[in-house]
PDB file of N, CA and C in Angstrom:
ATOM      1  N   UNK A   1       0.848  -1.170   0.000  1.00  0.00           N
ATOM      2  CA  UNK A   1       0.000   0.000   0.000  1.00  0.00           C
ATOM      3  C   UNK A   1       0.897   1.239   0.000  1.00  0.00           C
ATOM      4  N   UNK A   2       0.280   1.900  -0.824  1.00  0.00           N
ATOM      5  CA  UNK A   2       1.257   3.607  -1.159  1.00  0.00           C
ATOM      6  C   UNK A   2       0.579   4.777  -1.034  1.00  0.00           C
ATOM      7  N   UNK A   3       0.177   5.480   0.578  1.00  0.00           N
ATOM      8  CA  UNK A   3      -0.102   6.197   0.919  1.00  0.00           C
ATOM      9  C   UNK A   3       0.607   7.779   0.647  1.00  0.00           C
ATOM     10  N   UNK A   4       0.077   8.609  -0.082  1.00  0.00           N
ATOM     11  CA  UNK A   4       0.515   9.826   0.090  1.00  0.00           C
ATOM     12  C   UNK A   4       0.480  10.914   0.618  1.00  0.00           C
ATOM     13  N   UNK A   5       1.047  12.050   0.698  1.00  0.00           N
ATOM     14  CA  UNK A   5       0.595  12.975   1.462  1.00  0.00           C
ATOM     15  C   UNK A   5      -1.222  13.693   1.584  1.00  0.00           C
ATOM     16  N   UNK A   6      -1.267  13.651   0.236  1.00  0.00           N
ATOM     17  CA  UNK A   6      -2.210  13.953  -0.331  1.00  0.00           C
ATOM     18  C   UNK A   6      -3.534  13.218   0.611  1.00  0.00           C
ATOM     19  N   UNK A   7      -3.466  11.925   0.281  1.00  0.00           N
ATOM     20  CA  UNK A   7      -4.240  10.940   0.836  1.00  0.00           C
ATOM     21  C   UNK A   7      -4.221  11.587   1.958  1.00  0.00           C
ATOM     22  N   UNK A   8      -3.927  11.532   3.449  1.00  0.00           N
ATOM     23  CA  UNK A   8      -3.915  12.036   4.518  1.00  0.00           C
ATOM     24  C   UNK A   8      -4.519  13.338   4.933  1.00  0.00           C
ATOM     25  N   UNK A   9      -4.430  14.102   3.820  1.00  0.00           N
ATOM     26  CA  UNK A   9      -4.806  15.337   3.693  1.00  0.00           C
ATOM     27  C   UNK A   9      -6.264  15.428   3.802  1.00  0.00           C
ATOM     28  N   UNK A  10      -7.001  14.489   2.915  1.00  0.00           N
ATOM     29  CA  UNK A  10      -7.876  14.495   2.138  1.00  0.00           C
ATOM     30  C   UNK A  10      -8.901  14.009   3.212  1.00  0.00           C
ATOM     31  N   UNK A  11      -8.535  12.888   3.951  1.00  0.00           N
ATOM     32  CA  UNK A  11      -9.165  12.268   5.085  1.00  0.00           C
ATOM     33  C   UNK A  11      -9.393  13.368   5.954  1.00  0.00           C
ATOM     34  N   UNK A  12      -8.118  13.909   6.483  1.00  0.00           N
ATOM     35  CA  UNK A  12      -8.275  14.569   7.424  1.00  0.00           C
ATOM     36  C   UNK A  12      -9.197  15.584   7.076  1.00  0.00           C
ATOM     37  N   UNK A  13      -9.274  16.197   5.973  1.00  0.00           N
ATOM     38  CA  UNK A  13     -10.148  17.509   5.813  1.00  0.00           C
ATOM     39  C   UNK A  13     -11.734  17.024   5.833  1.00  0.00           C
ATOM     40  N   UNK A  14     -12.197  16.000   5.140  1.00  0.00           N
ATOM     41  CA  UNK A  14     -13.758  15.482   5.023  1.00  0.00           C
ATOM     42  C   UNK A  14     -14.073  15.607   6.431  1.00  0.00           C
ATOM     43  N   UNK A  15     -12.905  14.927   7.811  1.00  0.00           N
ATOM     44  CA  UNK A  15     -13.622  14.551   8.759  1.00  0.00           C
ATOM     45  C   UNK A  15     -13.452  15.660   9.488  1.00  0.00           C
ATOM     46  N   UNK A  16     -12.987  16.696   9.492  1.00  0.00           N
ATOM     47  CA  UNK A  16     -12.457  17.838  10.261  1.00  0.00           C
ATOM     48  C   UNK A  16     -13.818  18.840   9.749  1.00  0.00           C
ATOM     49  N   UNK A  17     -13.986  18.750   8.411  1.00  0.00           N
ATOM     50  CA  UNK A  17     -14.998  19.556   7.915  1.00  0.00           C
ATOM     51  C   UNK A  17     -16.737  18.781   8.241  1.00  0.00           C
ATOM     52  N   UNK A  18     -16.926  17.707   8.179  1.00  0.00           N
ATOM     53  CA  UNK A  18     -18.072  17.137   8.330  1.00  0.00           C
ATOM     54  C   UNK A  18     -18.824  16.600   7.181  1.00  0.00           C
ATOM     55  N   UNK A  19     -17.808  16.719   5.775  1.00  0.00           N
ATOM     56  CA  UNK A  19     -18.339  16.661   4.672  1.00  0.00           C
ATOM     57  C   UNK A  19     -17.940  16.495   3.973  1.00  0.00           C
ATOM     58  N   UNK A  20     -17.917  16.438   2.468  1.00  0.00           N
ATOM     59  CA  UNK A  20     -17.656  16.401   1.091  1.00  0.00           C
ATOM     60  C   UNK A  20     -17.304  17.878   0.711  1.00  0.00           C
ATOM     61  N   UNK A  21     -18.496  18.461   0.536  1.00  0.00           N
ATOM     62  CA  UNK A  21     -18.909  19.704  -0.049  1.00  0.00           C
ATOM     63  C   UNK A  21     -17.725  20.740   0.522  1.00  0.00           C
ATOM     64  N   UNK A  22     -17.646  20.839   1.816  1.00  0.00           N
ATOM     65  CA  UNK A  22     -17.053  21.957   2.312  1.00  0.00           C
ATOM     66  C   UNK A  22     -15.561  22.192   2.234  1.00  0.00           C
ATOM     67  N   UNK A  23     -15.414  19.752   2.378  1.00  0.00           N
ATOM     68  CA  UNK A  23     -13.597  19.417   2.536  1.00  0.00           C
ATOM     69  C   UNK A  23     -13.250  19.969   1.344  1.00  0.00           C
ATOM     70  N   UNK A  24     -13.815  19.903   0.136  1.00  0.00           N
ATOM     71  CA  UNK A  24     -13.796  19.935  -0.824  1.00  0.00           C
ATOM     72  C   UNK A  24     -13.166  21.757  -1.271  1.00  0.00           C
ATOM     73  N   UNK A  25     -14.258  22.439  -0.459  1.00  0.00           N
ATOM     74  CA  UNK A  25     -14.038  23.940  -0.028  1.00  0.00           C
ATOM     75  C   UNK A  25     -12.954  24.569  -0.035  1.00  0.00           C
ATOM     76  N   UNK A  26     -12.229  23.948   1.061  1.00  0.00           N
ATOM     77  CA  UNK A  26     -11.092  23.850   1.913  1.00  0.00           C
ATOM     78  C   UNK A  26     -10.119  23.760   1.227  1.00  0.00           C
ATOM     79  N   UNK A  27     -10.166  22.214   0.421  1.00  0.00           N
ATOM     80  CA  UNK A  27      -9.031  21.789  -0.610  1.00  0.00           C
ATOM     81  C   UNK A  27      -8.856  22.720  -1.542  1.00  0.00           C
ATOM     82  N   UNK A  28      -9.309  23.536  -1.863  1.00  0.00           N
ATOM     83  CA  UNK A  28      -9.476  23.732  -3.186  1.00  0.00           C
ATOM     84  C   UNK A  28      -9.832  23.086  -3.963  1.00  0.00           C
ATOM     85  N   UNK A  29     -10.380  22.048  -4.477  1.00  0.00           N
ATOM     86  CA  UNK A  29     -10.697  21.102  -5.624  1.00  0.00           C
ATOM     87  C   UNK A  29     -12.216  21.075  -5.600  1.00  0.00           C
ATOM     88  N   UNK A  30     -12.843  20.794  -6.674  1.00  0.00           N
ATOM     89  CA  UNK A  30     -14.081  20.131  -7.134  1.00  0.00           C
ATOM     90  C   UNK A  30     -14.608  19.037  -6.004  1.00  0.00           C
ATOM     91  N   UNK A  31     -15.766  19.208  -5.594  1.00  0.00           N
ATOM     92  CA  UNK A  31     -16.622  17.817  -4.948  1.00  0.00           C
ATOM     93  C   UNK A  31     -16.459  16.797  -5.524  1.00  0.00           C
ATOM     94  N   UNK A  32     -16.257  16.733  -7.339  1.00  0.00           N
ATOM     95  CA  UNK A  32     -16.537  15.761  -7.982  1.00  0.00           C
ATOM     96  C   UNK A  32     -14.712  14.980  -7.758  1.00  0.00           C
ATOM     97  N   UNK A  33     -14.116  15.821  -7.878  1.00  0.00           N
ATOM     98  CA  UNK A  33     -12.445  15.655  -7.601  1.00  0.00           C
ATOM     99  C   UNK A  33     -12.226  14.413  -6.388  1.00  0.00           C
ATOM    100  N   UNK A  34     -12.429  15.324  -5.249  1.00  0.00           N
ATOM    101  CA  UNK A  34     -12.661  14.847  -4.076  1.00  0.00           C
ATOM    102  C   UNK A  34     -13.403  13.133  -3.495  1.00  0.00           C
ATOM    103  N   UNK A  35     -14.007  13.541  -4.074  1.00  0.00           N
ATOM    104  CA  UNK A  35     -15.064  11.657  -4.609  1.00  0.00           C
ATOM    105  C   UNK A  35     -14.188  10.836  -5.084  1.00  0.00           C
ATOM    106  N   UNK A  36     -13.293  10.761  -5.956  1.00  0.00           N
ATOM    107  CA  UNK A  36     -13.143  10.541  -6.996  1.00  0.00           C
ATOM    108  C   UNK A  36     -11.068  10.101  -6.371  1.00  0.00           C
ATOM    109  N   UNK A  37     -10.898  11.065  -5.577  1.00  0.00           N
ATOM    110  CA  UNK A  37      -9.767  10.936  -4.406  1.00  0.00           C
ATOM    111  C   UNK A  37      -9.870   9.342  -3.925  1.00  0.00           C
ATOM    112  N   UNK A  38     -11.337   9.846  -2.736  1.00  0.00           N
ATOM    113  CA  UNK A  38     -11.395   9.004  -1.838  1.00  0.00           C
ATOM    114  C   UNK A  38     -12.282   7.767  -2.513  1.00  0.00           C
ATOM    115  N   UNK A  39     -12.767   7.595  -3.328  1.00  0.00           N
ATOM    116  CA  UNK A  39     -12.678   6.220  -4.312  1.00  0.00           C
ATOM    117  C   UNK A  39     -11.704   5.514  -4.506  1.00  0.00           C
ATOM    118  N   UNK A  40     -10.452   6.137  -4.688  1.00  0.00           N
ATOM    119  CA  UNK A  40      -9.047   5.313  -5.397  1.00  0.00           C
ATOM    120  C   UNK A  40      -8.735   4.990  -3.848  1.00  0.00           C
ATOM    121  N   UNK A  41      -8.610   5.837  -3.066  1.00  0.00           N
ATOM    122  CA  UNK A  41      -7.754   5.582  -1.807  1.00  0.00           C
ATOM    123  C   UNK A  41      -8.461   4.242  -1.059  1.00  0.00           C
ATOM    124  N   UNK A  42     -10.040   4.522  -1.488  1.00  0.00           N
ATOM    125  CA  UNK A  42     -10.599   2.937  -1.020  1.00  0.00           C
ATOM    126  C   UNK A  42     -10.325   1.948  -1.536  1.00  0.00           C
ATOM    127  N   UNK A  43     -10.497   1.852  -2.775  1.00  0.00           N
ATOM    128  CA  UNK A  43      -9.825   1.044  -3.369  1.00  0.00           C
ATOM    129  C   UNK A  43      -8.523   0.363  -3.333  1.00  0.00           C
ATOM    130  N   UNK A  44      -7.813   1.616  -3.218  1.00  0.00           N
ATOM    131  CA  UNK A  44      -6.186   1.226  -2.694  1.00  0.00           C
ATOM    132  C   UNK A  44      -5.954   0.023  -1.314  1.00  0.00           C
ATOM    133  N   UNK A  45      -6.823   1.189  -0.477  1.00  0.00           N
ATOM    134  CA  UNK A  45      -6.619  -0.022   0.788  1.00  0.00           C
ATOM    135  C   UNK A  45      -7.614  -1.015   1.099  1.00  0.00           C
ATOM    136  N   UNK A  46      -8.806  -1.186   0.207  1.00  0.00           N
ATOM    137  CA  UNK A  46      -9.658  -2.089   0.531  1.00  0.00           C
ATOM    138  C   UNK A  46     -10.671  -1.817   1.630  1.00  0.00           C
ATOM    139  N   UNK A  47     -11.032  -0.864   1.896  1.00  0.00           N
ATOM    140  CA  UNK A  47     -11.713  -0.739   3.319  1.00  0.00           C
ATOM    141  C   UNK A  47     -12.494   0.903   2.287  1.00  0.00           C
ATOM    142  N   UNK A  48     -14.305   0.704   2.771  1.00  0.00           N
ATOM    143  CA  UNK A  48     -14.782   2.260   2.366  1.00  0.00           C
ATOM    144  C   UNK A  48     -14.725   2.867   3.373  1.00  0.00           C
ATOM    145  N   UNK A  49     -14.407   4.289   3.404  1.00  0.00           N
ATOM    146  CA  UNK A  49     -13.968   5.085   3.873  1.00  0.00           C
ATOM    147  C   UNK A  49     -15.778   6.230   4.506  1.00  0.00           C
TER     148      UNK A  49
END
């Protein structure tokens, strides 16, 4: 498994924010982006997020 910074980031912001929409906010990136993140990263490690 090949965790990146990114990845970490991404977690942390959904759950810090309460959401999609807002982590998304935050990140700078698209909602649709963001989805689309934490899809692969599930995938990656096998577990939904």
């Amino acid at each position: 498994m090949h965790l990146e910074f990114r990845h970490l980031r991404t977690i942390r912001a959904v759950h810090e924010m309460g959401g999609l929409a807002r982590a998304a906010e935050v990140l700078n990136i698209t909602q649709s982006a963001l989805s689309h993140q934490i899809k692969g990263l599930e995938e990656q490690i096998g577990v939904e997020l």
